[in-house]
Protein backbone atom coordinates (compact mmCIF):
# COMPACT_ATOMS: atom_id res chain seq x y z
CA UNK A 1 6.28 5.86 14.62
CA UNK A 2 6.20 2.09 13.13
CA UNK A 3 4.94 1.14 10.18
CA UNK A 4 1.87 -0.72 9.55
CA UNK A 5 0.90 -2.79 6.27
CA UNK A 6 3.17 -1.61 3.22
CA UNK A 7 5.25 0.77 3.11
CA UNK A 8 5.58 1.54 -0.35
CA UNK A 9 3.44 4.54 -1.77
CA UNK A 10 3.84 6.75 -4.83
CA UNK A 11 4.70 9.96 -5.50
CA UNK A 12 2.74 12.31 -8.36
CA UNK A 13 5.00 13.66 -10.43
CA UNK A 14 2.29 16.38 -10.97
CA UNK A 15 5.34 19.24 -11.13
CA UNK A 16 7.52 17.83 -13.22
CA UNK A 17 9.68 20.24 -15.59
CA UNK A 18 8.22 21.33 -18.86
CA UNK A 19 11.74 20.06 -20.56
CA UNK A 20 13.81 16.73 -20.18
CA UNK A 21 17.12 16.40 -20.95
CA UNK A 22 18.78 12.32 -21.25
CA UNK A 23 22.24 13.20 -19.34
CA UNK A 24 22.57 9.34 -19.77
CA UNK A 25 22.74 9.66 -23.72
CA UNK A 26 24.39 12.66 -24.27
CA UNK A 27 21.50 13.83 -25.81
CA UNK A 28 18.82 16.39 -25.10
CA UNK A 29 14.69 16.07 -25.92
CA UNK A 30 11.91 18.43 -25.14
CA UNK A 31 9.19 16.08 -23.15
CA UNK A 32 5.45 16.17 -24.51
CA UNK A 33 3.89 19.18 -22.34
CA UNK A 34 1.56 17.62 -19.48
CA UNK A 35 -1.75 17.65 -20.19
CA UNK A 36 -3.06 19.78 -17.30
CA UNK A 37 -0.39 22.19 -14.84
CA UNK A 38 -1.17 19.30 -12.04
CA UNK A 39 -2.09 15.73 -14.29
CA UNK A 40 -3.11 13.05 -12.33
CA UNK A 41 -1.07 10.37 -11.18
CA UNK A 42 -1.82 7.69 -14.42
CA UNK A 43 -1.85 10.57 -17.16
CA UNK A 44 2.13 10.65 -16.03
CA UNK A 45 2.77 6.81 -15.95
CA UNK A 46 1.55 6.75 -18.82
CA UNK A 47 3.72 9.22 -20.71
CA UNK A 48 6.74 7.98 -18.25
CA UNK A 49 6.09 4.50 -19.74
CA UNK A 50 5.99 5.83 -22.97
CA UNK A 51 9.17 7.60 -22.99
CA UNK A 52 10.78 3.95 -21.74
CA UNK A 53 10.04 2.41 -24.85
CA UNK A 54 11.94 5.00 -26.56
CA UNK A 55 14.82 5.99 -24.17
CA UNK A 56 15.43 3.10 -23.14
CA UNK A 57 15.14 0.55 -19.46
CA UNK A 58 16.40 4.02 -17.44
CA UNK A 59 16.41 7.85 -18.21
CA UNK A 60 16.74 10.84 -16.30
CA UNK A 61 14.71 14.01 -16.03
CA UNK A 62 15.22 17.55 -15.13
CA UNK A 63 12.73 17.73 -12.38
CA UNK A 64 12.26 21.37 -11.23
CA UNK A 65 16.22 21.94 -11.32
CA UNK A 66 16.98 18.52 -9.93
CA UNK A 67 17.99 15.63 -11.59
CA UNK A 68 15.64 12.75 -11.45
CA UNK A 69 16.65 8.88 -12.66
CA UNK A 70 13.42 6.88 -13.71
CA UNK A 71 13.93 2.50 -13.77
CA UNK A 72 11.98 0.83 -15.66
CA UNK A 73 13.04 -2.58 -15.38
CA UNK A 74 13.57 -5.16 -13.07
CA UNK A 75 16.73 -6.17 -13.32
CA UNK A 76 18.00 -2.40 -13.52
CA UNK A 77 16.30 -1.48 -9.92
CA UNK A 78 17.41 -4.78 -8.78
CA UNK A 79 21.05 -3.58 -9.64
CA UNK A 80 20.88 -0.54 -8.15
CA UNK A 81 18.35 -0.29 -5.32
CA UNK A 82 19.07 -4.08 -3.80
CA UNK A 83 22.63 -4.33 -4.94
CA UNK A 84 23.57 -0.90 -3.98
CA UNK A 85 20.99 -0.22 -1.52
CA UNK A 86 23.80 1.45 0.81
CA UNK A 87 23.84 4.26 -1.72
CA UNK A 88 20.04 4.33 -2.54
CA UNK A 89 18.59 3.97 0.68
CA UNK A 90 17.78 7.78 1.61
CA UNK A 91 15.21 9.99 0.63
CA UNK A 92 14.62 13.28 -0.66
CA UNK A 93 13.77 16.29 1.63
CA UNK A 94 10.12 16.92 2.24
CA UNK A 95 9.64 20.18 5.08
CA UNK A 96 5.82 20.16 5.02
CA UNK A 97 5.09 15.90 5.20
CA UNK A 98 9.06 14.91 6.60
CA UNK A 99 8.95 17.36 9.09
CA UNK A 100 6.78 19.62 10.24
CA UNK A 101 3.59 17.50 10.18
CA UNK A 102 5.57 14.53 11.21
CA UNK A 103 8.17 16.10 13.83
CA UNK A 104 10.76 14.40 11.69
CA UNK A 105 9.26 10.70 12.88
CA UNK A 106 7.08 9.61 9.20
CA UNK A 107 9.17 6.31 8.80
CA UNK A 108 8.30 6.64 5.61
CA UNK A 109 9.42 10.14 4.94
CA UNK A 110 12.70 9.39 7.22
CA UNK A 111 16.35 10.01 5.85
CA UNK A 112 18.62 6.71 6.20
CA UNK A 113 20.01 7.38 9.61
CA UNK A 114 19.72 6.13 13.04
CA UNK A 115 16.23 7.29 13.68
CA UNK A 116 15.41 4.62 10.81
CA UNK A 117 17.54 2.22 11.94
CA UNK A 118 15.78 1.88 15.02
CA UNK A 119 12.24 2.30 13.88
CA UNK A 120 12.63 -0.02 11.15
CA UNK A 121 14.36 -2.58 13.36
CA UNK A 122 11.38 -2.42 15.78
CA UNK A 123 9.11 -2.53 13.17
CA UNK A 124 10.59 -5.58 11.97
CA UNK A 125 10.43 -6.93 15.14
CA UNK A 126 7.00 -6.33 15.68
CA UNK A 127 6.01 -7.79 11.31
CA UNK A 128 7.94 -9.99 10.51
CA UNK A 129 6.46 -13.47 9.34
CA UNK A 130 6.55 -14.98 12.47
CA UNK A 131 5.49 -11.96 14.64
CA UNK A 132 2.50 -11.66 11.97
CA UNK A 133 1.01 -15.12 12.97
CA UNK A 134 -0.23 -13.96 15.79
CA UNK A 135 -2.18 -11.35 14.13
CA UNK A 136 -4.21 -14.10 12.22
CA UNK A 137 -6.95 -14.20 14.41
CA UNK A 138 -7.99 -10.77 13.77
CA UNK A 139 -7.61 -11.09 10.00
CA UNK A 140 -10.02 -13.75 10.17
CA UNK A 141 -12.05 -12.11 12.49
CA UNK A 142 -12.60 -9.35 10.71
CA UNK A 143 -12.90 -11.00 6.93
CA UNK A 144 -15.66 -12.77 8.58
CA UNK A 145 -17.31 -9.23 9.53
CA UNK A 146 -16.82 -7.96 5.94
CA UNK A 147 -18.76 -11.02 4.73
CA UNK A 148 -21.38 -10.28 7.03
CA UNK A 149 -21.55 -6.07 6.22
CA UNK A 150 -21.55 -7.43 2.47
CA UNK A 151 -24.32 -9.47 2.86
CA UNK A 152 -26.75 -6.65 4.13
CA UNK A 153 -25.28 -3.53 2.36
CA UNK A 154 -23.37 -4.06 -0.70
CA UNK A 155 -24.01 -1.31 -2.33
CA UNK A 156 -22.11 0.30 0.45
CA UNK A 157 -19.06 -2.35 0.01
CA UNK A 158 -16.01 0.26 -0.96
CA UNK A 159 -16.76 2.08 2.55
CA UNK A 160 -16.83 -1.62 4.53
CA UNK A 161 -13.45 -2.64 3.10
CA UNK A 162 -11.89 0.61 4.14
CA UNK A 163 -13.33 -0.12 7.85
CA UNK A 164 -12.40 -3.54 7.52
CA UNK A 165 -8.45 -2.34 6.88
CA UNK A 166 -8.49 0.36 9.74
CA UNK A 167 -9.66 -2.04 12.05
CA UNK A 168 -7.36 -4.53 11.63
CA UNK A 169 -4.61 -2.22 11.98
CA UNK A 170 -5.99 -0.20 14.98
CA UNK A 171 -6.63 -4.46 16.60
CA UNK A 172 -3.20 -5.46 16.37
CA UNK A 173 -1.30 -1.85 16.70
CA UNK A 174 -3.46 -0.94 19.71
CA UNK A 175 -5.30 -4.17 21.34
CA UNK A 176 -8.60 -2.51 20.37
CA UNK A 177 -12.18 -4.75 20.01
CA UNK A 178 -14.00 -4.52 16.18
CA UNK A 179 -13.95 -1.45 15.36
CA UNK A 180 -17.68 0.02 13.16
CA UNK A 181 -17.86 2.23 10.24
CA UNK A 182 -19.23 4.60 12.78
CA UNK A 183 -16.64 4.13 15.30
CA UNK A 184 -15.10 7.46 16.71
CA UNK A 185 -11.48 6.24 16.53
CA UNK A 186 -11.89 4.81 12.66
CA UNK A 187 -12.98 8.82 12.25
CA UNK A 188 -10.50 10.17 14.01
CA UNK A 189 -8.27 7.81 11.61
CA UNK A 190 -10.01 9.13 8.49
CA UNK A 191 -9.49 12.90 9.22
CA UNK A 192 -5.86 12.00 10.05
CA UNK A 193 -5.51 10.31 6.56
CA UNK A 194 -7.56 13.28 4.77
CA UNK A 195 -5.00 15.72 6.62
CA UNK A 196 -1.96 13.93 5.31
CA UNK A 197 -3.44 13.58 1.92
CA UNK A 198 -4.02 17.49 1.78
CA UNK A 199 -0.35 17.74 2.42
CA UNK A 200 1.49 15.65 0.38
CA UNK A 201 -0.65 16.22 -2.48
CA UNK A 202 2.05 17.91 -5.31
CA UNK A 203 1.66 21.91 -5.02
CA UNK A 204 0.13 22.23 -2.00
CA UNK A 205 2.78 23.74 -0.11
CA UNK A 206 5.42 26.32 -2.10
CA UNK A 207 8.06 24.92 0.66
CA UNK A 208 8.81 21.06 -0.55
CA UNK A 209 9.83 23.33 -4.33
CA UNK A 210 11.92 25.99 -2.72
CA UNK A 211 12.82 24.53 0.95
CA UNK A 212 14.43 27.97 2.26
CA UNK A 213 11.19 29.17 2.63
CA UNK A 214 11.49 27.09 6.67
CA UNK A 215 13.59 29.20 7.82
CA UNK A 216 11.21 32.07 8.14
CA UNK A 217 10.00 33.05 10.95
CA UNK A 218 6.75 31.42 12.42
CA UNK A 219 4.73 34.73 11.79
CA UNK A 220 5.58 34.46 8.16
CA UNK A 221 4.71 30.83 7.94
CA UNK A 222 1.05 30.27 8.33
CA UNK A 223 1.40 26.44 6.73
CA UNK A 224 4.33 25.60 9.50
CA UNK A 225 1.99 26.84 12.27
CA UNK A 226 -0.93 24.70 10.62
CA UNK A 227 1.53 21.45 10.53
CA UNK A 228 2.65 22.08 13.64
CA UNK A 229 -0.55 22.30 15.38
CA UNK A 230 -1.68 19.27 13.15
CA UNK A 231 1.19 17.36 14.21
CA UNK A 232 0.65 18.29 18.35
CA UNK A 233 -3.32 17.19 17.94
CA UNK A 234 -2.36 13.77 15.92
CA UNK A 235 0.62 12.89 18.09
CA UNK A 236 -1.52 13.30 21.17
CA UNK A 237 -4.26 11.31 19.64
CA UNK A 238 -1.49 8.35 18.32
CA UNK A 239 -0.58 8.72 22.51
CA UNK A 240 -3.82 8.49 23.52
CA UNK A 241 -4.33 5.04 21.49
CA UNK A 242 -1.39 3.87 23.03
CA UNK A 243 -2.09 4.53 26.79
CA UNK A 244 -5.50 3.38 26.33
CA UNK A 245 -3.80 -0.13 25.19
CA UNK A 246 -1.93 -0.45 28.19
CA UNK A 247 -4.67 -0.04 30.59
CA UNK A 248 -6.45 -2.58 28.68
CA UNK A 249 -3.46 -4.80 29.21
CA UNK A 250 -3.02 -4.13 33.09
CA UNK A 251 -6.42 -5.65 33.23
CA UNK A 252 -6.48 -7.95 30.94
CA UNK A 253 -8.87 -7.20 28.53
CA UNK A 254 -6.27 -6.49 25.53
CA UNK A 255 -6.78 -8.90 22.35
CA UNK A 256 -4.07 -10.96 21.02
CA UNK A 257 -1.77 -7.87 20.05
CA UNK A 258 -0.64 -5.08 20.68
CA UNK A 259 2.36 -3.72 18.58
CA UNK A 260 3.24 -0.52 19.73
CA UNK A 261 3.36 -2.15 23.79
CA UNK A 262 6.74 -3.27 22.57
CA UNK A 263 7.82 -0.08 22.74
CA UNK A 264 8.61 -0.09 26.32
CA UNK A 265 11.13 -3.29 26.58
CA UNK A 266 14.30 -3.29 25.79
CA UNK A 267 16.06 -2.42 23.00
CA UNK A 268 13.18 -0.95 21.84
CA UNK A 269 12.54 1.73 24.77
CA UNK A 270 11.10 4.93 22.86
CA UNK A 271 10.09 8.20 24.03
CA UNK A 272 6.61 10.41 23.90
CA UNK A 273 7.70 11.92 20.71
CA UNK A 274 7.87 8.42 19.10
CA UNK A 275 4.71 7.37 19.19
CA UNK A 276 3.27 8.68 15.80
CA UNK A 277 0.42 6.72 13.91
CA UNK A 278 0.62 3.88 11.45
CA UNK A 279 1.45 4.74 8.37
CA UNK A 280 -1.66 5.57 6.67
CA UNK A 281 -0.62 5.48 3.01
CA UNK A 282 0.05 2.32 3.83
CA UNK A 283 -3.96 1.91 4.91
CA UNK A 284 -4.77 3.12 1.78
CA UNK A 285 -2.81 1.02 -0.12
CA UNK A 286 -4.21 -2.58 1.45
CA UNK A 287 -7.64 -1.14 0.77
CA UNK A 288 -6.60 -0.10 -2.70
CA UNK A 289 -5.76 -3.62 -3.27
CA UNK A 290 -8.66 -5.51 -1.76
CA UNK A 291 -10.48 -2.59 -4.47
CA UNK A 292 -8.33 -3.89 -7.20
CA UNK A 293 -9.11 -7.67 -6.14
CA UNK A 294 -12.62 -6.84 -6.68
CA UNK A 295 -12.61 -4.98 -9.80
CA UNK A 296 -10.91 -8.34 -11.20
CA UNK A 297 -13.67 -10.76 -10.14
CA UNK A 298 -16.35 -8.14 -11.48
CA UNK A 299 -14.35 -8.31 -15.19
CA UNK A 300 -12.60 -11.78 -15.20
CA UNK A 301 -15.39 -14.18 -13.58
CA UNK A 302 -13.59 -17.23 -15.02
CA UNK A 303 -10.69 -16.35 -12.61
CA UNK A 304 -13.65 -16.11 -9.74
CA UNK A 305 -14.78 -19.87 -10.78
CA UNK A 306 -11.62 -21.10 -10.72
CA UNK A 307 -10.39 -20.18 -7.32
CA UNK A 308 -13.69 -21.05 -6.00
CA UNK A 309 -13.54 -24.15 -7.27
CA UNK A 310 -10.59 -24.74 -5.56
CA UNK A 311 -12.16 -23.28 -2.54
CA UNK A 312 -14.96 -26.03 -2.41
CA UNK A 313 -12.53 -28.83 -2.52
CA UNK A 314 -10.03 -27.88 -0.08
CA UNK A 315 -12.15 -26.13 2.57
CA UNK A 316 -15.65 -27.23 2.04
CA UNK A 317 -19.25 -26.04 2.77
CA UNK A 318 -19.52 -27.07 6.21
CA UNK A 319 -16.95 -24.33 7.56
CA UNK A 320 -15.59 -20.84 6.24
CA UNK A 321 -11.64 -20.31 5.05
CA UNK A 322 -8.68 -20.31 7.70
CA UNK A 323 -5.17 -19.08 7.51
CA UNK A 324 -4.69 -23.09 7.85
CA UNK A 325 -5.76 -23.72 4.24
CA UNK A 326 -3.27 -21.36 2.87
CA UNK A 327 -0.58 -23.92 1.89
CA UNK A 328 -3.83 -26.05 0.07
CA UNK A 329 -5.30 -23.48 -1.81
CA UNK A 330 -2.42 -22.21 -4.34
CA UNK A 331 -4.24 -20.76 -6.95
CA UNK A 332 -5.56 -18.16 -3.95
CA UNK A 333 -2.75 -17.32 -2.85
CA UNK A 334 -1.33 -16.75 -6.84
CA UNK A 335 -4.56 -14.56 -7.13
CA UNK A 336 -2.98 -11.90 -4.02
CA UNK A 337 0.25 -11.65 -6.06
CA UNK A 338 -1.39 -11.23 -9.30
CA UNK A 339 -3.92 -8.63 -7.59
CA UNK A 340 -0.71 -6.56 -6.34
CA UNK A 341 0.82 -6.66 -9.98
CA UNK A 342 -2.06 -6.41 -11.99
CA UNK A 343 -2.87 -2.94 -11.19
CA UNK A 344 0.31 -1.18 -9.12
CA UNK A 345 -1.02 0.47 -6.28
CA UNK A 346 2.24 2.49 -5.57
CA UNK A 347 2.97 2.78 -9.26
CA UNK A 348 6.47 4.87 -8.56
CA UNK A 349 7.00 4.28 -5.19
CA UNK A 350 8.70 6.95 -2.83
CA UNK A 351 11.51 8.04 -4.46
CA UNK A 352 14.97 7.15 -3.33
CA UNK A 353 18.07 9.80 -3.22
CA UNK A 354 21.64 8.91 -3.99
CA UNK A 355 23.51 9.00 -1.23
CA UNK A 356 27.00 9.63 -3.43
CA UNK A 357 27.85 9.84 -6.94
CA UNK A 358 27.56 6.36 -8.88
CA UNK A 359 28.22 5.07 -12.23
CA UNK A 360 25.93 2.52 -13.76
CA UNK A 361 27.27 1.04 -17.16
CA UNK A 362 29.04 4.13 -17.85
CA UNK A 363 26.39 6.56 -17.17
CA UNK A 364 26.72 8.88 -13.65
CA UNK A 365 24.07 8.86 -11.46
CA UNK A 366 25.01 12.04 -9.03
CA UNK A 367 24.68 12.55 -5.17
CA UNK A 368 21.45 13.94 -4.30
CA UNK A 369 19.93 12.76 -7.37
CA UNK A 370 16.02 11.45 -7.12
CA UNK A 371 15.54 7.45 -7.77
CA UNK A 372 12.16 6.29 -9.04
CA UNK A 373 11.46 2.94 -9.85
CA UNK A 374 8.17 2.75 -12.51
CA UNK A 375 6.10 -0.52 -11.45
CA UNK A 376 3.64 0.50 -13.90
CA UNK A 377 6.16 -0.42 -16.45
CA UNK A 378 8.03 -3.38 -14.91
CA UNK A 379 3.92 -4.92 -14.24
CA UNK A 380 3.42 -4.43 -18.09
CA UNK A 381 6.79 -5.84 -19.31
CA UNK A 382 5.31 -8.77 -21.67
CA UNK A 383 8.92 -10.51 -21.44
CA UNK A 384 7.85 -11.01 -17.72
CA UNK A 385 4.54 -10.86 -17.52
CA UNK A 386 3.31 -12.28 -21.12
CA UNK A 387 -0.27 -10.73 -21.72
CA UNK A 388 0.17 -8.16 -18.46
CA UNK A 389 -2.87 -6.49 -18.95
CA UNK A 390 -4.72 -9.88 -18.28
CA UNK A 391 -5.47 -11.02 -14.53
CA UNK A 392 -4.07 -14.34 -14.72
CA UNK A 393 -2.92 -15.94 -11.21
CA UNK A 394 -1.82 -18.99 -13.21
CA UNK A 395 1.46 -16.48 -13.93
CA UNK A 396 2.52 -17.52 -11.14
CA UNK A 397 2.27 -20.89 -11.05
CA UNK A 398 3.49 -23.84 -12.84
CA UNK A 399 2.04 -26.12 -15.25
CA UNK A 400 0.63 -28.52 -12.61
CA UNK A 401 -0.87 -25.41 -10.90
CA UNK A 402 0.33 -26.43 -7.64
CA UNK A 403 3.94 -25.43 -7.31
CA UNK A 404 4.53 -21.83 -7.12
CA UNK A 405 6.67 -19.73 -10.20
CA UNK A 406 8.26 -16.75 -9.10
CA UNK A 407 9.69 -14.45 -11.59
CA UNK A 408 13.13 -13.52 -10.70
CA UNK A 409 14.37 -10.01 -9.35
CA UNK A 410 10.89 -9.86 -7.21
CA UNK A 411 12.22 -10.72 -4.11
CA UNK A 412 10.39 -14.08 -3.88
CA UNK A 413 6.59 -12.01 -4.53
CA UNK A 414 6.19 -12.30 -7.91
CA UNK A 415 6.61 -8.11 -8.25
CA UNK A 416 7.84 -5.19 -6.17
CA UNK A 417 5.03 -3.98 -4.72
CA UNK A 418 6.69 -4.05 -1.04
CA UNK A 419 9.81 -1.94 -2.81
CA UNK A 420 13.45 -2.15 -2.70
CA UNK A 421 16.77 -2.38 -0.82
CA UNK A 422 16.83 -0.73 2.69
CA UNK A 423 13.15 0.61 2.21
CA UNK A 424 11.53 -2.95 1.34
CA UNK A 425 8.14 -2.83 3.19
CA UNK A 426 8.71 -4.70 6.59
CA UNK A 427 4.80 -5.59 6.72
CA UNK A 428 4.11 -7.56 3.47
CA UNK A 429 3.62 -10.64 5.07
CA UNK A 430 0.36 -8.83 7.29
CA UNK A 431 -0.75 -7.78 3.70
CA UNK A 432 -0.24 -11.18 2.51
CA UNK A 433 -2.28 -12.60 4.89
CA UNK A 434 -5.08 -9.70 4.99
CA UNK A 435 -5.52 -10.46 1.09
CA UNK A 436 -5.19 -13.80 0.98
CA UNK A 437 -8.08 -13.83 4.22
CA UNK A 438 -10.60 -11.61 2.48
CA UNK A 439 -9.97 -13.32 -0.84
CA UNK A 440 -10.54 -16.65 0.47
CA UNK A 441 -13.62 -15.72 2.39
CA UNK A 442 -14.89 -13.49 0.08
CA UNK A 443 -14.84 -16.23 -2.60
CA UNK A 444 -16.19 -18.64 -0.12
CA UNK A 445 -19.17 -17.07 0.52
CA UNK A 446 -20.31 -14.49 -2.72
CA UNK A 447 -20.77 -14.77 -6.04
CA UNK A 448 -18.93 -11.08 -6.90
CA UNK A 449 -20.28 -9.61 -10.18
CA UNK A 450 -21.17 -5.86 -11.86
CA UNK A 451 -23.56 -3.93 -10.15
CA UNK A 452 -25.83 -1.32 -10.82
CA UNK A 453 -25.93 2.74 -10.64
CA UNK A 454 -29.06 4.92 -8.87
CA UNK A 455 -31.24 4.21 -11.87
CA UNK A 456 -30.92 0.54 -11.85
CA UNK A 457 -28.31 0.09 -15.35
CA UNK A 458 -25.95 -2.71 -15.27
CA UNK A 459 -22.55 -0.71 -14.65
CA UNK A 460 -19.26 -2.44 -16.08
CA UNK A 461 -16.38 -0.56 -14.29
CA UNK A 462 -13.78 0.94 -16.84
CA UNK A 463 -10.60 -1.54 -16.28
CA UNK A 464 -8.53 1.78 -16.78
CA UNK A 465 -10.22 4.33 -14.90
CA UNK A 466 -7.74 5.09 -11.69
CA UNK A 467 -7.30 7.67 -9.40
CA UNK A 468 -4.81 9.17 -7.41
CA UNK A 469 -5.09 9.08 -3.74
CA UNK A 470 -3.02 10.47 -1.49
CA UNK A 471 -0.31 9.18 -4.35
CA UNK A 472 -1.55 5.71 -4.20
CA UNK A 473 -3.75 4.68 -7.53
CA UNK A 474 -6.90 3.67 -6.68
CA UNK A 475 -9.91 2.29 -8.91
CA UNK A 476 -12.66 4.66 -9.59
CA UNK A 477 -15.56 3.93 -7.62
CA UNK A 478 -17.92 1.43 -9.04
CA UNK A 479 -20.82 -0.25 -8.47
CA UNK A 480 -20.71 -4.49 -7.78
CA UNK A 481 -22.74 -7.10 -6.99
CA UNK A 482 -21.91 -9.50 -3.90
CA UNK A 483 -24.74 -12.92 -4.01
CA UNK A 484 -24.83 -15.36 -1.33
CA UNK A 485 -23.63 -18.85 -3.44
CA UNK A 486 -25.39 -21.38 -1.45
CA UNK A 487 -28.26 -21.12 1.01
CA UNK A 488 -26.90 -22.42 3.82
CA UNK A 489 -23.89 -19.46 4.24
CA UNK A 490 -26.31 -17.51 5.81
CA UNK A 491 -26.07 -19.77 8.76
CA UNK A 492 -22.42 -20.64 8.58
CA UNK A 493 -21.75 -17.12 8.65
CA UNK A 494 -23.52 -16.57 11.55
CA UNK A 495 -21.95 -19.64 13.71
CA UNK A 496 -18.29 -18.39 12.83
CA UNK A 497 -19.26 -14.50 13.81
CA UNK A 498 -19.98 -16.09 17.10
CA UNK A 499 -16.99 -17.68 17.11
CA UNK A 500 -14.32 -15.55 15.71
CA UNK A 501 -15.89 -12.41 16.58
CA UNK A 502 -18.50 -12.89 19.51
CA UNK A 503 -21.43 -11.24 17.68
């Protein structure tokens, strides 16, 4: 299974223990009770962020019976999960998600071992920032369909980016044409995604608290005979994706990519059992984003002038945006970093485990030991980010606007949104370029603004008002507006569909 987009995700910590002790200050503390027996993902980054004001840049919790370390700062997880990413790189043991749905294959579920090794090595092959060039033609294909959807059905526009992101993936994993919202396989895709979200939601499945419980017998086990069965049907369907792709190849009617045909050269040759899907948190994730990108021009329209400005005098009316005018058009591409720290998407990331005991500045972080590192802290540290809860591209840039500034400890991003160490996200540079696409285009062609509910009221969205899906934090739905800006887009847009797209 390879890895598509971002590998980071999050993981609700919707069972944590009703008690905390600090075994890093010799000290104990009761923790505030949890609002609810299973909180939502942001009513616990909240109180997480709040106890890191007043234990201090890293604590540790009891969490059910095992000890869990929580980072809040940058240079701490830099430290520790870079530095020492030999003894952070593994992760802890999930039966239901790790192994039975996935057969042991969910890269991002995998322990730090061979299997890894190899997947992520492919992967890399296949993501990396050259390798992703040659999936620009589909980004741009397909931000030019978005436009297009937009323009005839905006109030629709949360259900066209989520096509728009499953179709670029499915393009360039599997060779496929444009993919509709209709489309079988982008269904297919979306009950896969619901499955996994049903889960490795927190307390679905008594086995990830008390793991014994796998080795009863399969009579006993009606949720391992589920996740196997699940985990036949979606492998099949991953295979069946992947054969289709090479028949399209052995006549020649493949587009530009194809990542998973790499899988049969050398020293990449893998067997049936290692075909699984894309990771679809990842999915969710790039559409959470190009979600959080829009709630920003809906609540900060001076930022929308600004890069549009910017827009008109690099690229023009006469044409739409290209991955060409990415080194021109600065202040767009400091609007994708700001829209992947404004709002983290994978607030806590996948935890990491300690591989062995380890002693940071006197304190013992023990073997086996859970490893989060809290972005929703680091993304609202003001000695970083001054005025964090601000969308402000120009963070990231420096006075002249046209030289990029790149806080340090952020692996030259700006934040951590593609993780740490041994587990950094091979595919940022496709999520890069998918943002920076859409954002361009997007900008190009619409005047983005609030929109309104069934009975026709002005709606402003709630800046604050997240949800948790499948453990990546999401923006409530909302309503928003998206308005041609000039007359003549409506015929530029159609010209370039023709061209990029052949509709």
């Amino acid at each position: 299974m390879i890895i598509v987009f971002c590998c980071t995700s999050s993981l609700n910590i919707a069972s944590l223990a009703y008690s905390a002790s600090l075994e890093f200050l010799t000290c104990t503390f009761e923790a505030e009770e949890p609002p609810d027996i299973l909180p939502d993902l942001v009513e616990y980054l909240f109180l997480m962020t709040k106890w890191s004001k007043e234990y201090g840049p890293i604590y540790s919790l009891d969490f059910l019976g095992k000890p869990a370390v929580v980072i809040n700062n940058h240079q701490i997880a830099a430290d520790l999960l870079d530095k020492r990413s030999a003894i952070y790189s593994d992760r802890p043991r999930l039966v239901m998600t790790g192994e039975v749905l996935s057969g042991k294959l969910f890269f991002a579920f995998l322990s730090y071992n061979d299997t890894f090794k190899r997947l992520r090595r492919a992967a890399w092959e296949g993501l990396n920032p050259r390798a992703s060039e040659d999936y620009l033609p589909i980004q741009e294909r397909e931000a030019v369909i978005l436009v297009d959807a937009l323009s005839k059905d905006a109030k629709h526009w949360s259900e066209h980016v989520k096509r728009e992101i499953a179709s670029i993936t499915l393009s360039f994993s599997y060779s496929l044409p444009p993919l509709t919202a209709n489309d079988p396989l982008i269904q297919r895709v979306a009950t896969f995604d619901h499955t996994l979200e049903e889960a490795a939601r927190p307390g679905a499945y008594l086995v990830e608290i008390f793991p014994w419980l796998n080795a009863f017998p399969l009579w006993m086990t009606k949720w391992k005979r589920d996740g196997m069965q699940w985990h036949e049907h979606y492998s099949n369907m991953f295979l069946d994706f992947y054969r289709d792709a090479k028949k399209r190849v052995a006549v020649e009617e493949a587009g530009p990519c194809g990542l998973f045909l790499q899988l049969d050269h050398p020293p990449f040759v893998f067997n049936r059992n290692d075909i699984d899907p894309p990771n679809s948190p990842s999915l969710c994730q790039t559409s959470a984003a190009q979600h959080v990108f829009v709630l920003a021009m809906v609540l900060f329209p001076d930022v929308m002038k600004k890069a549009q400005a910017q827009i008109d005098e690099v690229v023009g009316r006469a044409r739409m945006p290209t991955a060409a005018d990415r080194e021109n058009l600065p202040y767009v591409r400091a609007m994708v970093r700001e829209t992947l720290r404004w709002k983290a998407i994978g607030p806590l990331g996948l935890p990491h485990e300690a591989r062995e005991d380890d002693y940071y500045e006197g304190y013992l972080i023990p073997k086996g030991a859970m490893v989060f590192y809290n972005l929703w802290a680091m993304n609202s540290d003001t000695s970083v980010y001054p005025e964090p809860e601000q969308f402000r591209p120009e963070r990231f840039l420096d006075a002249s606007e046209t030289q990029e500034f790149i806080p340090p400890n952020t692996h030259g991003e700006g934040h951590l949104a593609f993780g740490y160490g041994r587990r950094t996200c091979v595919g940022n540079s496709v999520t890069n370029n998918t943002l920076f696409l859409n954002i361009a285009t997007l900008l190009w062609a619409f005047n983005i603004g609030e929109g309104k509910d069934d009975s026709g009221n002005v709606v402003t969205p709630d800046v604050n008002n997240f949800i948790d899906h499948v453990n990546v934090n999401h923006p409530a739905p909302f309503p928003a507006s998206f308005e041609f800006r000039y007359p003549d887009v409506v015929e530029i847009l159609a010209q370039t569909k023709r061209e990029r797209a052949g509709l």
